[in-house]
Protein backbone atom coordinates (compact mmCIF):
# COMPACT_ATOMS: atom_id res chain seq x y z
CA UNK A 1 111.94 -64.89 81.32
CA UNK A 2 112.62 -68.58 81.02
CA UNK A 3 111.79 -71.03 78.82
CA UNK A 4 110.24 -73.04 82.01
CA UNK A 5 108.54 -70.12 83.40
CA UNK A 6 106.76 -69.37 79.96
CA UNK A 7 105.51 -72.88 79.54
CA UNK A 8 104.14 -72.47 82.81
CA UNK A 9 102.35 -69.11 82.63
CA UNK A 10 100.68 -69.76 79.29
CA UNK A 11 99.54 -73.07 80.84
CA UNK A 12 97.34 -70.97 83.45
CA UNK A 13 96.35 -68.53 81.22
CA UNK A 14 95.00 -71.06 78.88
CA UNK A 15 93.57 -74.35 80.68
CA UNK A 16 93.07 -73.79 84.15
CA UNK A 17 89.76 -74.57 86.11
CA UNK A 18 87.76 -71.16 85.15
CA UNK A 19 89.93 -69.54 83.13
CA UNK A 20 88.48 -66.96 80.46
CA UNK A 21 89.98 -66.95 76.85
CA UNK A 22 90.19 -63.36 74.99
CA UNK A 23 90.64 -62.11 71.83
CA UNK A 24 93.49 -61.10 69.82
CA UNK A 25 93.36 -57.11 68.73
CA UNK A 26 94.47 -55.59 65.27
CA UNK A 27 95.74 -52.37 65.61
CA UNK A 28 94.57 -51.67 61.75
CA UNK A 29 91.34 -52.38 62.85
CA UNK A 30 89.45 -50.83 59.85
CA UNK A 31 91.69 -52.80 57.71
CA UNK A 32 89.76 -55.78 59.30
CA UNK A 33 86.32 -54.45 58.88
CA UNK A 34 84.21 -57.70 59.59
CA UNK A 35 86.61 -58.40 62.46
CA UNK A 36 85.59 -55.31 64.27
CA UNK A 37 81.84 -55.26 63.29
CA UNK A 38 79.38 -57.12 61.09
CA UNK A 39 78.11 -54.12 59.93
CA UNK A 40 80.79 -53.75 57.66
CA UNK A 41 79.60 -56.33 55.76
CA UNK A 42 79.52 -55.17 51.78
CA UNK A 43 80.53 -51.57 53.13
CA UNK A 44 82.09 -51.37 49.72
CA UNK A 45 81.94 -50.68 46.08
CA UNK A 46 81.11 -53.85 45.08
CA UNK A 47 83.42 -56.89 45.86
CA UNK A 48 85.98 -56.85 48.85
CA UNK A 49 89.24 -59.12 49.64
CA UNK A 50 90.71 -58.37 52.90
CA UNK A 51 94.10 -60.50 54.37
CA UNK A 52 95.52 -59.18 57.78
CA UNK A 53 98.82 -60.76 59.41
CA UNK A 54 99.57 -59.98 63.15
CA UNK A 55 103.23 -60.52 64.83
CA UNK A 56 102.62 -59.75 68.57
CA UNK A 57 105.53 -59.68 70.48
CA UNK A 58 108.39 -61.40 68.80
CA UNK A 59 110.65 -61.75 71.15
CA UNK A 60 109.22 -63.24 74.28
CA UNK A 61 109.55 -67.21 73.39
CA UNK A 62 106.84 -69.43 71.42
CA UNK A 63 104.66 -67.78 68.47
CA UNK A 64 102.05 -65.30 68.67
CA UNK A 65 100.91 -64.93 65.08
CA UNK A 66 97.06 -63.94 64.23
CA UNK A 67 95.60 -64.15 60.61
CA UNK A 68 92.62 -63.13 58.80
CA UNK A 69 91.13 -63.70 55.89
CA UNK A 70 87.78 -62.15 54.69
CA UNK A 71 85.37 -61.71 51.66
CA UNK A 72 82.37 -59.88 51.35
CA UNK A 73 79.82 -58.18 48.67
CA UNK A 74 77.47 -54.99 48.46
CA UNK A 75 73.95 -56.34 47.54
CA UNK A 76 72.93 -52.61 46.41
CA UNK A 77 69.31 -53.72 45.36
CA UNK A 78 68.75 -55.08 48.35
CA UNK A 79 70.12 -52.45 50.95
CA UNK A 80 71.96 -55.62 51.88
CA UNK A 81 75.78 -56.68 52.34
CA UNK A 82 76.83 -60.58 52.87
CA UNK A 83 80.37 -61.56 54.00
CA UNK A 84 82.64 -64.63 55.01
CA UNK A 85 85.15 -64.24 57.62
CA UNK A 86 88.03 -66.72 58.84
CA UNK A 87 90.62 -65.91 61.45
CA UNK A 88 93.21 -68.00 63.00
CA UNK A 89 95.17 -67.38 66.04
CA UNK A 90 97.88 -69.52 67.55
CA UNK A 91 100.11 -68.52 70.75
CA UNK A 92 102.84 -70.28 72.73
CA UNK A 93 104.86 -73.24 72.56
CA UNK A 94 102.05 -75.18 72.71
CA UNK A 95 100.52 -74.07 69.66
CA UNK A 96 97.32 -73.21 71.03
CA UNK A 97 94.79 -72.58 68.00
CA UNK A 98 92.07 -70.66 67.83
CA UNK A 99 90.00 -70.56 64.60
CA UNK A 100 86.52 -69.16 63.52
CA UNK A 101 84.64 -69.26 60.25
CA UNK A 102 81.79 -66.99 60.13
CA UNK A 103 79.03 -66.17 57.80
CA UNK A 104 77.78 -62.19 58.22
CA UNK A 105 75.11 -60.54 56.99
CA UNK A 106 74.29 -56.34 56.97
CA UNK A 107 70.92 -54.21 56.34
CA UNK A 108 70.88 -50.59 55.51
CA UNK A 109 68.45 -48.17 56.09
CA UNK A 110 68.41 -44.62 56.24
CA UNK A 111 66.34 -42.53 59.10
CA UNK A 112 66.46 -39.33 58.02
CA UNK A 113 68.02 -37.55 54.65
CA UNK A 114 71.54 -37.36 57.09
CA UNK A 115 71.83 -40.69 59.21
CA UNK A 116 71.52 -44.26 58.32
CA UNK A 117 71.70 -47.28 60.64
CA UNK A 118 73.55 -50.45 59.72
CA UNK A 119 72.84 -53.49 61.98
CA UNK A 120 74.57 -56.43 61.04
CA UNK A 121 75.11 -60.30 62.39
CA UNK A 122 77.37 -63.55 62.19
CA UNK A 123 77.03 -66.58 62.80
CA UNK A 124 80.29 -68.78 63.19
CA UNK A 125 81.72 -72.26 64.19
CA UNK A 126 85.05 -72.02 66.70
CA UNK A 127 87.50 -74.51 66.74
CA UNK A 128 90.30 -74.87 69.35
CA UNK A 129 93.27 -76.77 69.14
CA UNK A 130 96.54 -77.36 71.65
CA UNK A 131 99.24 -79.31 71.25
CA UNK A 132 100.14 -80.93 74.51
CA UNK A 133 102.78 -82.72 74.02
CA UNK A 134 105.01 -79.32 73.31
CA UNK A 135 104.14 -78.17 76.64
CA UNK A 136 105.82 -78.63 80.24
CA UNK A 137 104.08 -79.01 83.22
CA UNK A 138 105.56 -78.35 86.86
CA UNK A 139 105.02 -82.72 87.59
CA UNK A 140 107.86 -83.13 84.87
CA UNK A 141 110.67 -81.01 86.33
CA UNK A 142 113.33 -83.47 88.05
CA UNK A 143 116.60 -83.54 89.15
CA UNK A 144 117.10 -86.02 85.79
CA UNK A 145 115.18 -83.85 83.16
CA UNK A 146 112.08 -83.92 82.05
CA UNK A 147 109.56 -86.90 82.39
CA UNK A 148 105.96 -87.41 80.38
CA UNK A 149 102.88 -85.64 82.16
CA UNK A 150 101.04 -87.73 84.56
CA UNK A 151 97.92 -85.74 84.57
CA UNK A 152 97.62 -84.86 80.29
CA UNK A 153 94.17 -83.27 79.47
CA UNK A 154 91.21 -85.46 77.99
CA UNK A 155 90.64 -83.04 75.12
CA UNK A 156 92.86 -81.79 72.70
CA UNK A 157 90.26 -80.06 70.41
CA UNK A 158 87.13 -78.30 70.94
CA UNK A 159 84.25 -77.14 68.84
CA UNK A 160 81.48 -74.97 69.44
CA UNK A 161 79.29 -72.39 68.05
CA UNK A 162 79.31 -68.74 68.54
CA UNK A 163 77.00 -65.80 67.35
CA UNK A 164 77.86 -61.72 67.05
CA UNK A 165 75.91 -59.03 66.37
CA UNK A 166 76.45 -54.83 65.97
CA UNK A 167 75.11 -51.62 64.99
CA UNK A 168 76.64 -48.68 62.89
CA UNK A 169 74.81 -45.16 62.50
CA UNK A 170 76.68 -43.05 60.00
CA UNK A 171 76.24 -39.68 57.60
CA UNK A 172 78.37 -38.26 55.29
CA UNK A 173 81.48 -36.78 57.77
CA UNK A 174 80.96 -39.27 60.82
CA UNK A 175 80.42 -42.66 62.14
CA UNK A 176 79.95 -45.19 65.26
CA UNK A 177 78.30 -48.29 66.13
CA UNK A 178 78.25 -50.99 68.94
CA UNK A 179 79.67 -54.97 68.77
CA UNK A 180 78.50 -57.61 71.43
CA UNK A 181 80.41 -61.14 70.35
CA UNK A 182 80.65 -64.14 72.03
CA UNK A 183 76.97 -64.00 72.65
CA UNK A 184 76.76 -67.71 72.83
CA UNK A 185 80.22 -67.84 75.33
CA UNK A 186 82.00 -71.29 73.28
CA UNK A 187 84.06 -72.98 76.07
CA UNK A 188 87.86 -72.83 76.02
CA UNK A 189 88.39 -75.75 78.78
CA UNK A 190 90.50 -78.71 77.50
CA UNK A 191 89.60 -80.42 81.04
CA UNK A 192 85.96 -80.32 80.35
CA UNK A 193 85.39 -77.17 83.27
CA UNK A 194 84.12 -73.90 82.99
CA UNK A 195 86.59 -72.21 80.84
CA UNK A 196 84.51 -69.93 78.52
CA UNK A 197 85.06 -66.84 76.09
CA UNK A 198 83.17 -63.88 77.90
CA UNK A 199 81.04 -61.65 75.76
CA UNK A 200 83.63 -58.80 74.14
CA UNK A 201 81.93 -55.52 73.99
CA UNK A 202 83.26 -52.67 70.89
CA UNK A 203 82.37 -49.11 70.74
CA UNK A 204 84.12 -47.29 67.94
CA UNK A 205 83.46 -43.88 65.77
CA UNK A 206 85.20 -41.35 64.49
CA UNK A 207 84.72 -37.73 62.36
CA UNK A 208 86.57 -36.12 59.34
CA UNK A 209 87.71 -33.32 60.65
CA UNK A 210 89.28 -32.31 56.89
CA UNK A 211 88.10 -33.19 53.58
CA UNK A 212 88.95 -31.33 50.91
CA UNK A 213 90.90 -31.08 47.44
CA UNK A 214 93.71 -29.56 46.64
CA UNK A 215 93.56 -27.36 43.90
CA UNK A 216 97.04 -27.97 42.17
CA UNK A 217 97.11 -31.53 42.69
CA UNK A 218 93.73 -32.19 42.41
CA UNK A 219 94.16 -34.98 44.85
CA UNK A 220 91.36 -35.58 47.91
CA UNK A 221 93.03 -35.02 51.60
CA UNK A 222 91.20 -36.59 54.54
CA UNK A 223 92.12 -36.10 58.29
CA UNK A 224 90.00 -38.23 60.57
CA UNK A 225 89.82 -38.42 64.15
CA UNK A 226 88.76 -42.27 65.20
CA UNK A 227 88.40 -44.35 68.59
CA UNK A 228 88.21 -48.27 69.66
CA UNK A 229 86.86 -48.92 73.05
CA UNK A 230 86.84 -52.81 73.36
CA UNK A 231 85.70 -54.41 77.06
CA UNK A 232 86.43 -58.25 77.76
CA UNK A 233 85.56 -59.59 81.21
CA UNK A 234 87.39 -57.61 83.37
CA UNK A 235 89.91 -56.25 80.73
CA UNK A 236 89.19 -52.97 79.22
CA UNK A 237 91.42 -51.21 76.17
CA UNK A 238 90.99 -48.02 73.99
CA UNK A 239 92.81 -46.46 70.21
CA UNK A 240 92.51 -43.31 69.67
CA UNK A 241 94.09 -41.34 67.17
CA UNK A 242 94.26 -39.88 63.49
CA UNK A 243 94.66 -40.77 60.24
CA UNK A 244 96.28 -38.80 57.27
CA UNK A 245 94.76 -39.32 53.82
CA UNK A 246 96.57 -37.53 50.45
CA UNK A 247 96.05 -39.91 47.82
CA UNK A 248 97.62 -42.10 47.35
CA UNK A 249 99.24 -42.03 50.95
CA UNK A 250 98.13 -42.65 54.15
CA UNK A 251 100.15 -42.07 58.16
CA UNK A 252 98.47 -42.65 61.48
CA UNK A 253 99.05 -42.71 64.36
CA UNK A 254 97.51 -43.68 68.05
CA UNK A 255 97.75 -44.08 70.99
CA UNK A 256 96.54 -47.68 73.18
CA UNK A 257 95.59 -47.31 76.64
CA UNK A 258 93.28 -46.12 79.25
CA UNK A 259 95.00 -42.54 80.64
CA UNK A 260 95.08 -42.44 84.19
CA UNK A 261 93.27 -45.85 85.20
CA UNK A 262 97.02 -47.57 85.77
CA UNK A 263 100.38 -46.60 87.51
CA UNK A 264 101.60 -47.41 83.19
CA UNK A 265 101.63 -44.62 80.71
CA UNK A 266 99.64 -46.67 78.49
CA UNK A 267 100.21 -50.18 76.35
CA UNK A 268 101.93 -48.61 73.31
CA UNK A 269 102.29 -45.82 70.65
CA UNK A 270 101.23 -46.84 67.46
CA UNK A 271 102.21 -45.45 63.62
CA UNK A 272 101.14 -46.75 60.29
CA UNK A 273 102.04 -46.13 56.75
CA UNK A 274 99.95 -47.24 53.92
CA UNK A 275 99.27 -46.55 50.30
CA UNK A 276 95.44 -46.31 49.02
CA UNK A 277 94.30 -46.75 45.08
CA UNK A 278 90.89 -47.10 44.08
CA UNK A 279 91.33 -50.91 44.72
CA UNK A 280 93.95 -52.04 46.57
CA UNK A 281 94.50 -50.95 50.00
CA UNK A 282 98.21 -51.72 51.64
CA UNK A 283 99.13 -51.02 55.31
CA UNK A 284 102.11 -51.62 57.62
CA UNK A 285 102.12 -50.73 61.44
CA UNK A 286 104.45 -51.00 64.33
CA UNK A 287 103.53 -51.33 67.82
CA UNK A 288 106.08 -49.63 70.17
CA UNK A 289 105.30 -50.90 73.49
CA UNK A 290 105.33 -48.27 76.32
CA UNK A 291 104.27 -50.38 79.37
CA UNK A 292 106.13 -52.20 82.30
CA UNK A 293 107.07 -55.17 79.23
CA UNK A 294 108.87 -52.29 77.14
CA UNK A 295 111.95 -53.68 77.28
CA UNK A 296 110.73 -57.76 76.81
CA UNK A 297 108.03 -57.44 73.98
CA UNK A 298 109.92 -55.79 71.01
CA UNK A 299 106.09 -54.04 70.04
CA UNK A 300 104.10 -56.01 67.06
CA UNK A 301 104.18 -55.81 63.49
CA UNK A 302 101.05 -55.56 61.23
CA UNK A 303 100.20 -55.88 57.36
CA UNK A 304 96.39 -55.41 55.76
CA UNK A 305 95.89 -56.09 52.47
CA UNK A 306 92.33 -55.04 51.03
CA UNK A 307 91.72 -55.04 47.08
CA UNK A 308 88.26 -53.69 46.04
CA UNK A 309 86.75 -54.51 42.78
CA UNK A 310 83.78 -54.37 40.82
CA UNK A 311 81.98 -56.84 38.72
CA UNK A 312 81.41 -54.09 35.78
CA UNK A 313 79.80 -56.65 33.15
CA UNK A 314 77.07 -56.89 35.71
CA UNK A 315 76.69 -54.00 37.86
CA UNK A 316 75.73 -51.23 35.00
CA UNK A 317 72.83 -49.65 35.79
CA UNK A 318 72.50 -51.08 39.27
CA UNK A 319 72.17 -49.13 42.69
CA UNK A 320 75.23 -48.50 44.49
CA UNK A 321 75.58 -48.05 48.64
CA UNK A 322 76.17 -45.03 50.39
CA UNK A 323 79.56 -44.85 51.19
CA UNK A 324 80.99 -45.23 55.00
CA UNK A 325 83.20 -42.24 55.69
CA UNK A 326 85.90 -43.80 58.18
CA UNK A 327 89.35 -44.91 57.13
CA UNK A 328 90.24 -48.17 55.36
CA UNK A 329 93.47 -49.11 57.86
């Protein structure tokens, strides 16, 4: 593809009359807890650090790089957790921008001696950005070169305000819950139109299948089963697969796609390798693309970073959660 033609396309994906923005996907989506659900907010031991860096397709031209960056805090006393999340996505020549800060919040309640229920919520600003003058437009293609656009957009930056909220029901062995975002559909339109960011609907779970310790080692071993569905407007897309847990390793791998609803095998295969301490969580995965783009993507990289700690000078004595049984990556 050329350098022209991807100008062009990411121009109509991106600020076009109606046009509908989505959201970029982690594949290490329980590395990026408060991404995938506010109730996941203080899900931890006491104090949580998570970074997650996202390399989608390197080799088609322009960037596609997606960060994260969140912090968040058991409130044990109160059955509560609190959280701050900021992520930052840019794609394209153009260096279209997306960025949210949010502020989350968690309750947790048990409804039987088994189950407990976790709703959770955030609130967050959205901020996009686009750099027009990186950009060509069809108007500037002559026989001479390239002229300035005629017809530039009135906006370069937009601001809004967005809301999410979820559910998680878990016991000791399993867990799922539910994530509507977008509630409050921020507009994506740099020519003032109808360009929005439909509501993204999550359903995830997951068992352990295995948990045990081995008697020579005397080191835990987890094997969980786990599942993303995530629908967008008109775009559907599903994970499944397992993870591997033998302290202090960690493999996975699954599988992205919808079987049988398209002529493709799938979007891609997906592995991970990670190591897991007490506190600090480190993952890598690799996306190998098995679509129709197989041979124009070259997949997607990932890295998490989580580090858990606790505030021991002030925590003695106090309640602690319950802990969430699905994987950290």
């Amino acid at each position: 593809m050329g350098k022209k033609s991807t100008y062009l396309l990411l121009l109509s994906c991106f600020v076009f009359i109606d046009s509908y923005g989505q959201d970029p996907t982690f594949s290490q989506f329980y590395a990026n807890a408060l991404y995938l659900s506010p109730s996941f907010a203080g899900a931890s031991q006491d104090y949580r650090l998570s970074f997650n860096y996202r390399d989608q397709w390197p080799t088609v031209p322009g960037v596609f790089h997606t960060y994260s960056i969140s912090f968040d805090k058991a409130l044990p006393n109160f059955n509560s957790g609190i959280g701050i999340l900021a992520t930052y996505d840019v794609a394209g020549e153009g260096n279209l921008s997306t960025t949210n800060i949010g502020v989350l919040y968690s309750y947790d309640f048990n409804i039987n001696r088994k189950w407990h229920i976790r709703p959770g919520v955030n609130f967050k600003f959205y901020y996009l950005g686009l750099d027009i003058n990186k950009l060509l437009f069809s108007s500037q293609l002559t026989g001479n070169g390239t002229t300035p656009s005629n017809n530039p957009p009135p906006f370069d930056k937009l601001a809004d305000v967005d809301f999410a909220t979820s559910a998680l029901a878990y016991n000791d062995r399993a867990w799922f819950g539910v994530t509507f975002d977008h509630l409050l559909v921020p507009k994506t339109s740099f020519y003032g139109e109808d360009g929005f960011v439909p509501v993204k609907f999550n359903f995830y779970g997951g068992i352990q299948v295995l948990k045990r310790t081995r008697l020579i080692q005397k080191v835990p071993e987890i094997l969980s089963v786990a599942i993303n569905f995530q629908k967008q407007a008109k775009f559907y897309q599903s994970d499944i697969g397992v993870y591997y847990y033998m302290q202090p390793l960690i493999f996975g791998l699954w599988y992205r796609g919808i079987p049988f609803a398209t002529s493709q095998a799938g979007d891609a295969l997906i592995g991970l390798v990670g190591i897991k301490t007490e506190q600090l969580h480190i993952g890598y995965s690799y996306d190998f693309t098995i679509s129709n783009l197989i041979g124009s993507t070259s997949g997607a990289h990932e890295i998490s970073l989580v580090y858990e700690f606790k505030a021991s000078t002030f925590t003695k004595g106090r309640k602690r959660m319950r802990a969430i049984p699905c994987p950290e990556f």
